[in-house]
Protein backbone atom coordinates (compact mmCIF):
# COMPACT_ATOMS: atom_id res chain seq x y z
CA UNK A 1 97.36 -90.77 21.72
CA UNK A 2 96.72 -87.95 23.99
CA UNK A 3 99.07 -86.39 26.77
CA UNK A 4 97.35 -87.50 29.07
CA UNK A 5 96.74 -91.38 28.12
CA UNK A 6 100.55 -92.24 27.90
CA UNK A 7 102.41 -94.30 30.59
CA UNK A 8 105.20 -93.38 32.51
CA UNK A 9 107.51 -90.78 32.48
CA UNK A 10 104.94 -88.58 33.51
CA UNK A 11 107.17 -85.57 34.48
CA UNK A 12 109.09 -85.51 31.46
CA UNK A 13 105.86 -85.50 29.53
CA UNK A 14 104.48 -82.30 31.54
CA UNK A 15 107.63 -80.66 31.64
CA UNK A 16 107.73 -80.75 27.33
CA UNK A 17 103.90 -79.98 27.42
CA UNK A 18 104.15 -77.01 29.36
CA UNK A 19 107.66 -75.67 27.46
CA UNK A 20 107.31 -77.64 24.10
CA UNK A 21 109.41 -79.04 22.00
CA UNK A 22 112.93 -76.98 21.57
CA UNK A 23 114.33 -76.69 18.23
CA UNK A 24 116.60 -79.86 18.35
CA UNK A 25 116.02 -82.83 20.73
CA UNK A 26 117.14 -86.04 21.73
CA UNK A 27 114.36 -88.52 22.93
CA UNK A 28 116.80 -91.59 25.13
CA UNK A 29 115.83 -94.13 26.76
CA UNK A 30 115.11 -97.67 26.48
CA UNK A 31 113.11 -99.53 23.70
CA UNK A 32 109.52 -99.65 23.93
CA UNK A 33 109.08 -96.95 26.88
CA UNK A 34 106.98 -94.43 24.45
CA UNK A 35 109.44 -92.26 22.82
CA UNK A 36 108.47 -92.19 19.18
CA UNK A 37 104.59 -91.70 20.65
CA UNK A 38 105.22 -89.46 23.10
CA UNK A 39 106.84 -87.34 19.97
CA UNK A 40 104.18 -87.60 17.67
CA UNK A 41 101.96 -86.58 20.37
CA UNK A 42 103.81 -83.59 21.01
CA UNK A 43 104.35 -82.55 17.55
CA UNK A 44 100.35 -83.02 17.41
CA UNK A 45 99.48 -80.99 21.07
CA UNK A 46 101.97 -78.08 19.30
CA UNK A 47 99.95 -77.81 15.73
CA UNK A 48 96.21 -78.87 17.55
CA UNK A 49 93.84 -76.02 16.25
CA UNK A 50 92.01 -76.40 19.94
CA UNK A 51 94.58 -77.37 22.82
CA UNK A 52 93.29 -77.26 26.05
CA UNK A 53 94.62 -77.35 29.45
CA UNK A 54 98.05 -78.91 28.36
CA UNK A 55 96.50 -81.58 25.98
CA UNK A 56 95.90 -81.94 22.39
CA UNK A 57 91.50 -81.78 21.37
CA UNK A 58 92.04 -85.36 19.64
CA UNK A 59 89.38 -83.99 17.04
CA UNK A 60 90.43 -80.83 15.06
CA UNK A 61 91.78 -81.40 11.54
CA UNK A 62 95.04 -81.28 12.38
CA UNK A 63 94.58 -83.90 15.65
CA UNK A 64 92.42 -86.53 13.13
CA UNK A 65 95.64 -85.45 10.19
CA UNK A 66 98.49 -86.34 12.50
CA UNK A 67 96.54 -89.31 14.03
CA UNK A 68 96.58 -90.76 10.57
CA UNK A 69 100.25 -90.22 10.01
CA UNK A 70 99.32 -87.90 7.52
CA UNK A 71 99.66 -84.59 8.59
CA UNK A 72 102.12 -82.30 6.06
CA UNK A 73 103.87 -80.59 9.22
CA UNK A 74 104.92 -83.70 11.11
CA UNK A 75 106.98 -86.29 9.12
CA UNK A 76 108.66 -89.42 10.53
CA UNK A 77 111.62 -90.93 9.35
CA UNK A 78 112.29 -94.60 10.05
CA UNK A 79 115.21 -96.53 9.04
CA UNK A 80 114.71 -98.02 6.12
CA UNK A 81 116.53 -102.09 6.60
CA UNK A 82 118.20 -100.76 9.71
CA UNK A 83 120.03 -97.88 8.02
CA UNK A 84 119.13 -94.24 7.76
CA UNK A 85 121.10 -92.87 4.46
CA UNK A 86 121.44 -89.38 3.26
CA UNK A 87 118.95 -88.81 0.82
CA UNK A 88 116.27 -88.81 3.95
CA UNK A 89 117.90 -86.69 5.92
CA UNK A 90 118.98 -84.28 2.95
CA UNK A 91 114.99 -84.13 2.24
CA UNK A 92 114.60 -83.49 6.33
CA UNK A 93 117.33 -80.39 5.40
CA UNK A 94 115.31 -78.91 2.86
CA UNK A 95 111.81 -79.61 4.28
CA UNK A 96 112.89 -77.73 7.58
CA UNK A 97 113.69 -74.77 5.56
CA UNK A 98 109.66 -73.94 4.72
CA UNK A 99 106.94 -72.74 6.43
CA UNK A 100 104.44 -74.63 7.88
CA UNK A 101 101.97 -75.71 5.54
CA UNK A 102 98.59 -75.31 8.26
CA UNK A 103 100.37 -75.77 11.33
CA UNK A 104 102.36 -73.70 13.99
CA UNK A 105 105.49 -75.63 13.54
CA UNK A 106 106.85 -78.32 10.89
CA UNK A 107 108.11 -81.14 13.42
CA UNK A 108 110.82 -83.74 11.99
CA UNK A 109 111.17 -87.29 13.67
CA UNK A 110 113.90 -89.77 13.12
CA UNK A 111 113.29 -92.83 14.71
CA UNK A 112 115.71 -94.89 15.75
CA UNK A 113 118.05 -92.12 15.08
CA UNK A 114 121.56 -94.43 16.33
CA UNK A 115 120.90 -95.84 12.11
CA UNK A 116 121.98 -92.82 10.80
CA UNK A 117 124.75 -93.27 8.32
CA UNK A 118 127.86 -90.95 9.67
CA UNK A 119 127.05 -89.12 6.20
CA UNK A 120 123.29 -89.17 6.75
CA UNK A 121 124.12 -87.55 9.98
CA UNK A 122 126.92 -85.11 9.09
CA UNK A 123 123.96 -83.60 6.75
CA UNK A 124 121.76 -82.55 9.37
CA UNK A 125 124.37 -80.37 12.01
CA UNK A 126 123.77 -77.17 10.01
CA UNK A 127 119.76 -77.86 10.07
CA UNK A 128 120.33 -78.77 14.18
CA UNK A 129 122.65 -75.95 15.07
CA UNK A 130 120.60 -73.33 13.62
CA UNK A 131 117.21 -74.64 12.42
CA UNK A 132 114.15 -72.16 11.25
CA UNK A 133 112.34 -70.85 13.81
CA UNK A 134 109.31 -72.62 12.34
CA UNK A 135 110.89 -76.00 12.70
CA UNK A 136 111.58 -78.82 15.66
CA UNK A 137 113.62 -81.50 14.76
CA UNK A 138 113.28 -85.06 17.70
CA UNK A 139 115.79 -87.87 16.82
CA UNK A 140 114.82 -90.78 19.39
CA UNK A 141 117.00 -93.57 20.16
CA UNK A 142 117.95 -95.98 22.27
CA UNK A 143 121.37 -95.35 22.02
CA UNK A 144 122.19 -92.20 22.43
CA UNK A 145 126.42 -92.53 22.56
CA UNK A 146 125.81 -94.39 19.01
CA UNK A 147 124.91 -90.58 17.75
CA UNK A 148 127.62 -88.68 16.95
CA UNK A 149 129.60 -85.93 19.62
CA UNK A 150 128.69 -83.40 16.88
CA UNK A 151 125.09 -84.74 16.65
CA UNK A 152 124.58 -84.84 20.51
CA UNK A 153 126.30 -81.56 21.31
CA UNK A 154 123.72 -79.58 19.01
CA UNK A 155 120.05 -80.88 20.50
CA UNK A 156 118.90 -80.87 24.20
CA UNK A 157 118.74 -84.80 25.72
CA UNK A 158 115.46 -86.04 27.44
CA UNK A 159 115.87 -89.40 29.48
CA UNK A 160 113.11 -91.78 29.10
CA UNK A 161 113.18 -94.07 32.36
CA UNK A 162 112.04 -97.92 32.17
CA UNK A 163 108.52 -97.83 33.21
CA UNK A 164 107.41 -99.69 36.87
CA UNK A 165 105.86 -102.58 36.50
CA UNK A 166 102.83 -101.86 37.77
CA UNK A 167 102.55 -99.18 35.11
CA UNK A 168 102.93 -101.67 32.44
CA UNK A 169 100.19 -103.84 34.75
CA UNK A 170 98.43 -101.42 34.75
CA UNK A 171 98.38 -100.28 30.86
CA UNK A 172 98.05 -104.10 30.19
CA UNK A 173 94.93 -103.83 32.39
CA UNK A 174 93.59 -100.90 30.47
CA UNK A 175 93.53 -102.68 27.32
CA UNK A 176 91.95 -105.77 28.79
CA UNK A 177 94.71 -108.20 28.21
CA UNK A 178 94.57 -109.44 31.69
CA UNK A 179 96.51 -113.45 31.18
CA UNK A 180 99.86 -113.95 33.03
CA UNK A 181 99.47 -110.39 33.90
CA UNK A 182 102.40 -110.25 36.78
CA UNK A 183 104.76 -112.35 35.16
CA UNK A 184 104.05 -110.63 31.51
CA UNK A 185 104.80 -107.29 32.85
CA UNK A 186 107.95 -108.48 34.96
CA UNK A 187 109.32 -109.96 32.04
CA UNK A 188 108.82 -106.50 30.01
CA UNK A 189 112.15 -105.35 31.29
CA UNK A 190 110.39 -101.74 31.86
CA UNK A 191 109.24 -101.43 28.16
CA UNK A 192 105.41 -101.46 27.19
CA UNK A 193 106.39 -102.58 23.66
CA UNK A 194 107.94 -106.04 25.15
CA UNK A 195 105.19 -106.47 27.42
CA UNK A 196 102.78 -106.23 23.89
CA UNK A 197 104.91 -108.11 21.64
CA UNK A 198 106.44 -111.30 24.65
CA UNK A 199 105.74 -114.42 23.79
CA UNK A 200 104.97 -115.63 26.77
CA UNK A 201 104.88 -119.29 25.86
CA UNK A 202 108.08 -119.30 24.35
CA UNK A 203 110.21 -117.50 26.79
CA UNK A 204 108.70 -119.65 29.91
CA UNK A 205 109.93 -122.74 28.02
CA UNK A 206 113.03 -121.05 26.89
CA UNK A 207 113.65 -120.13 30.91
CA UNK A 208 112.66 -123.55 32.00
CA UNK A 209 115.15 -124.96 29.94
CA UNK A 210 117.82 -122.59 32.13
CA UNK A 211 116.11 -122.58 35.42
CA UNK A 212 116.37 -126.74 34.97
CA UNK A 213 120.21 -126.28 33.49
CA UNK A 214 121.39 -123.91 36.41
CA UNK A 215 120.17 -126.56 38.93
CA UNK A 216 121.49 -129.35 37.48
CA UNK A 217 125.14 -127.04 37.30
CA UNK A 218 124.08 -126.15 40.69
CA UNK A 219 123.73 -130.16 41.73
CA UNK A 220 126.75 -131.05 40.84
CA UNK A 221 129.07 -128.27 39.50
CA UNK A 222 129.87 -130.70 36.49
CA UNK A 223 129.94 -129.91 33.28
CA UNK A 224 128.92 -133.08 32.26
CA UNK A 225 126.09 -132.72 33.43
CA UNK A 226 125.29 -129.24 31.46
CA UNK A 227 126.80 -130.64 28.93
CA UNK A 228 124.17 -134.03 28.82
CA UNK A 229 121.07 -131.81 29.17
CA UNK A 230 122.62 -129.81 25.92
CA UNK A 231 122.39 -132.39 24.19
CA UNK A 232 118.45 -133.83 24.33
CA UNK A 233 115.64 -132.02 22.89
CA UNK A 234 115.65 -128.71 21.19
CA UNK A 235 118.83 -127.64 22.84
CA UNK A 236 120.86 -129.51 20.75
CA UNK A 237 119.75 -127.58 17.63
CA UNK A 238 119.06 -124.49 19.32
CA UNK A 239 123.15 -123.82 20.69
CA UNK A 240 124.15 -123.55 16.75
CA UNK A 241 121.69 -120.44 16.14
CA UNK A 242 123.26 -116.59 17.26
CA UNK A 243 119.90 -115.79 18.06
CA UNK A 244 118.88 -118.39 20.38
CA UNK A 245 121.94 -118.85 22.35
CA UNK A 246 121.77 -114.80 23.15
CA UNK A 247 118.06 -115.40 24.30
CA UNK A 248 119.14 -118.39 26.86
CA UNK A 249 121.86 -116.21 27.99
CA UNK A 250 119.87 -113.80 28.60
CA UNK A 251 117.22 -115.46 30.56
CA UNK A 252 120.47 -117.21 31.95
CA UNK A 253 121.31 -113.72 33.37
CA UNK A 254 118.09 -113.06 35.09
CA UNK A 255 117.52 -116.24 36.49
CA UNK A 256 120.91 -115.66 38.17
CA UNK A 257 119.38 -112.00 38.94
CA UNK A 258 116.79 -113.24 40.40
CA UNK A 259 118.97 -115.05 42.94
CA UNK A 260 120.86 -112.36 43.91
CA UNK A 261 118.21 -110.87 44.95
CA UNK A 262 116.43 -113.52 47.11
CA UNK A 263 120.11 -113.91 48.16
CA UNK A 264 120.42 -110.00 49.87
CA UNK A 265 116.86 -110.11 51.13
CA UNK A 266 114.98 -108.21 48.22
CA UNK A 267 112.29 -110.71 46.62
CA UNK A 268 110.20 -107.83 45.39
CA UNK A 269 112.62 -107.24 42.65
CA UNK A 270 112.63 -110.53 41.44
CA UNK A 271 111.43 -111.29 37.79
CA UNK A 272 110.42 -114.58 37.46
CA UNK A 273 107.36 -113.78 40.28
CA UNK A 274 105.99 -117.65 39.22
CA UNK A 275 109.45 -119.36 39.97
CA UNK A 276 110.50 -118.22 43.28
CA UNK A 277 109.81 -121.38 45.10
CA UNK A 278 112.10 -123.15 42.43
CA UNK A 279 114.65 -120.13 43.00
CA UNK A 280 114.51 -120.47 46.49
CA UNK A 281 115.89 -123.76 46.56
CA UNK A 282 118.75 -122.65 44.31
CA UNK A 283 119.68 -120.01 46.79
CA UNK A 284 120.99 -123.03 49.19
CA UNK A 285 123.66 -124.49 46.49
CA UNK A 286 125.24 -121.51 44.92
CA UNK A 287 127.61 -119.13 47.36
CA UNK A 288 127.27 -115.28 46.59
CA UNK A 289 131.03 -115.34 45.01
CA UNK A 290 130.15 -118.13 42.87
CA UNK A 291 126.92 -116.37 41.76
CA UNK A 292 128.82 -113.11 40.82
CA UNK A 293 131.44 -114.84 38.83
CA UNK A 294 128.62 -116.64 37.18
CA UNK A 295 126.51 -113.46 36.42
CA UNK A 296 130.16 -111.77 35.08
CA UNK A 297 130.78 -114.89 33.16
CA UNK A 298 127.37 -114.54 31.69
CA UNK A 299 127.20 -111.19 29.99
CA UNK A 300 131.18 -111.82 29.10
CA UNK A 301 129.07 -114.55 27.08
CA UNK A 302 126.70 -112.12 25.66
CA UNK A 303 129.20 -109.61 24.25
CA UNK A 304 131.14 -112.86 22.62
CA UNK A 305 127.85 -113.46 20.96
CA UNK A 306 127.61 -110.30 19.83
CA UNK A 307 131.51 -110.06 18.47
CA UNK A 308 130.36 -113.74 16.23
CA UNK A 309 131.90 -115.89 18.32
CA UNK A 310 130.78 -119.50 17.73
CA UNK A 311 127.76 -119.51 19.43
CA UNK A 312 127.69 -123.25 20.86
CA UNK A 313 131.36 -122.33 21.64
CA UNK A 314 130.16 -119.60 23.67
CA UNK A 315 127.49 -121.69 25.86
CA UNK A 316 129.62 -124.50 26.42
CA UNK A 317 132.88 -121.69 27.49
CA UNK A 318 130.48 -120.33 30.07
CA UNK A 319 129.70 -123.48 32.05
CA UNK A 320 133.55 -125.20 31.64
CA UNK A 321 134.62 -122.02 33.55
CA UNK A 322 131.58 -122.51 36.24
CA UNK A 323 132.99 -126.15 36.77
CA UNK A 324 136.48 -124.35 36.86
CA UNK A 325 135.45 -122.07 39.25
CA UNK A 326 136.58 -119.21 37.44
């Protein structure tokens, strides 16, 4: 990828094309928004043997080496199972010591840099706080307060924003994948990688299956009646998997978003762009109170899930205390 081709975050981009990389750097921001490419694309502008006018050539050795992923001064380390361990970074130590084999500067990623074992990462301060002038070290994350105070304190932090949605449109566009393009890139929660990867199919069922449960709730504020629809169809099996309960509530918590904001008079931020009529109605049988309990209720449901509580527990706990009116 060149400078110039990626999406969003535009005056971050010029600001580290212009300055380049410093020696230690923290990429943040949220999944999918161009982090990791944005890095390799930097570590490829600052070792391109013709860089013009703020932009990597794309064609030189190096540019066609680092396009390949295999360029010797620009190494990547992903996690490996979800952890980072010590041996990688202890190789990331050493490597940083040399010069650059045919490069300006040896460039060290760590993706997804919050998997670093607290050993993994402990090995690395010396090579952060004082690295070789020859070497730039990027760990990108999306969760930056998951890295250690010593880790943080030691590299300079660059926030990656969600991208619009018309930039994702508009990337979507560019590629020619042109289906369901307004509701795709609404659902992409800012992030070009969810936009690629959605399902679409799936998650309009999945938030069918809520849109239909919220207005029966909404109906008749019995839990019976959740309780009923639970029980037919896929739902039934669904509410015993982790996984799938945290995707309903999730698409719980939008819908109920989504509400909100027809609620206070802001339908351009709604989500589900092919719904609204359907939301609409919803707006006339749920008070703003009730919706905010609801939406608190909600993600109280999602960190449950995510402390193992029984997952069909959790669904059914979330609509007893919308009949309770709690």
């Amino acid at each position: 990828m060149k400078l110039g081709e990626f999406v969003g975050n535009e005056s971050l981009r010029d600001l580290l094309s212009r300055s380049l990389l410093p020696p230690a750097a923290i990429f943040a921001g949220p999944s999918g928004v161009g982090k990791l490419s944005l890095a390799v694309a930097l570590a490829a502008f600052t070792n391109c043997r013709r860089a013009e006018s703020h932009d990597l050539c794309g064609t030189c050795g190096s540019c066609i080496k680092a396009a390949s992923g295999n360029h010797p001064d620009i190494m990547v380390y992903p996690p490996e199972k979800n952890v980072i361990k010590i041996d990688s970074m202890r190789e990331l130590s050493r490597e940083a010591q040399f010069r650059p084999f045919e490069g300006k500067k040896r460039i060290f990623i760590v993706d997804q840099a919050e998997c670093l074992t607290e050993e993994a990462a402990n090995s690395i301060l010396k090579t952060l706080e004082e690295p070789p002038d020859s070497s730039r070290v990027v760990l990108v994350t999306a969760f930056p307060l998951r890295l250690l105070e010593t880790i943080r304190s030691r590299c300079q932090v660059f926030h990656f924003a969600p991208l619009r949605r018309e930039e994702i449109a508009s990337y979507l566009r560019s590629i020619g994948q042109t289906d369901d393009l307004e509701l795709r890139s609404a659902l992409a929660d800012g992030s070009i990688g969810t936009a690629l990867s959605l399902d679409l199919k799936r998650v309009v069922q999945d938030r069918d299956r809520m849109l239909a449960l919220l207005a029966d709730w909404c109906a008749t504020r019995s839990f019976e009646a959740v309780y009923t629809r639970c029980e037919q169809g896929p739902m039934k099996g669904d509410l015993r998997s982790r996984e799938r309960v945290r995707q309903y509530l999730e698409l719980l918590h939008v819908i109920a978003e989504d509400i909100y904001f027809l609620v206070v008079g802001t339908p351009e931020r709604v989500v589900n762009v092919d719904r609204k009529n359907e939301l609409r109605k919803l707006t006339q049988n749920i008070a703003l109170d009730s919706l905010q309990r609801l939406l608190y209720d909600i993600a109280h449901a999602i960190r449950d899930i995510d402390r193992y509580v029984n997952p069909l527990m959790t669904f059914e706990t979330l609509w007893l205390k919308a009949a309770a009116g709690r």
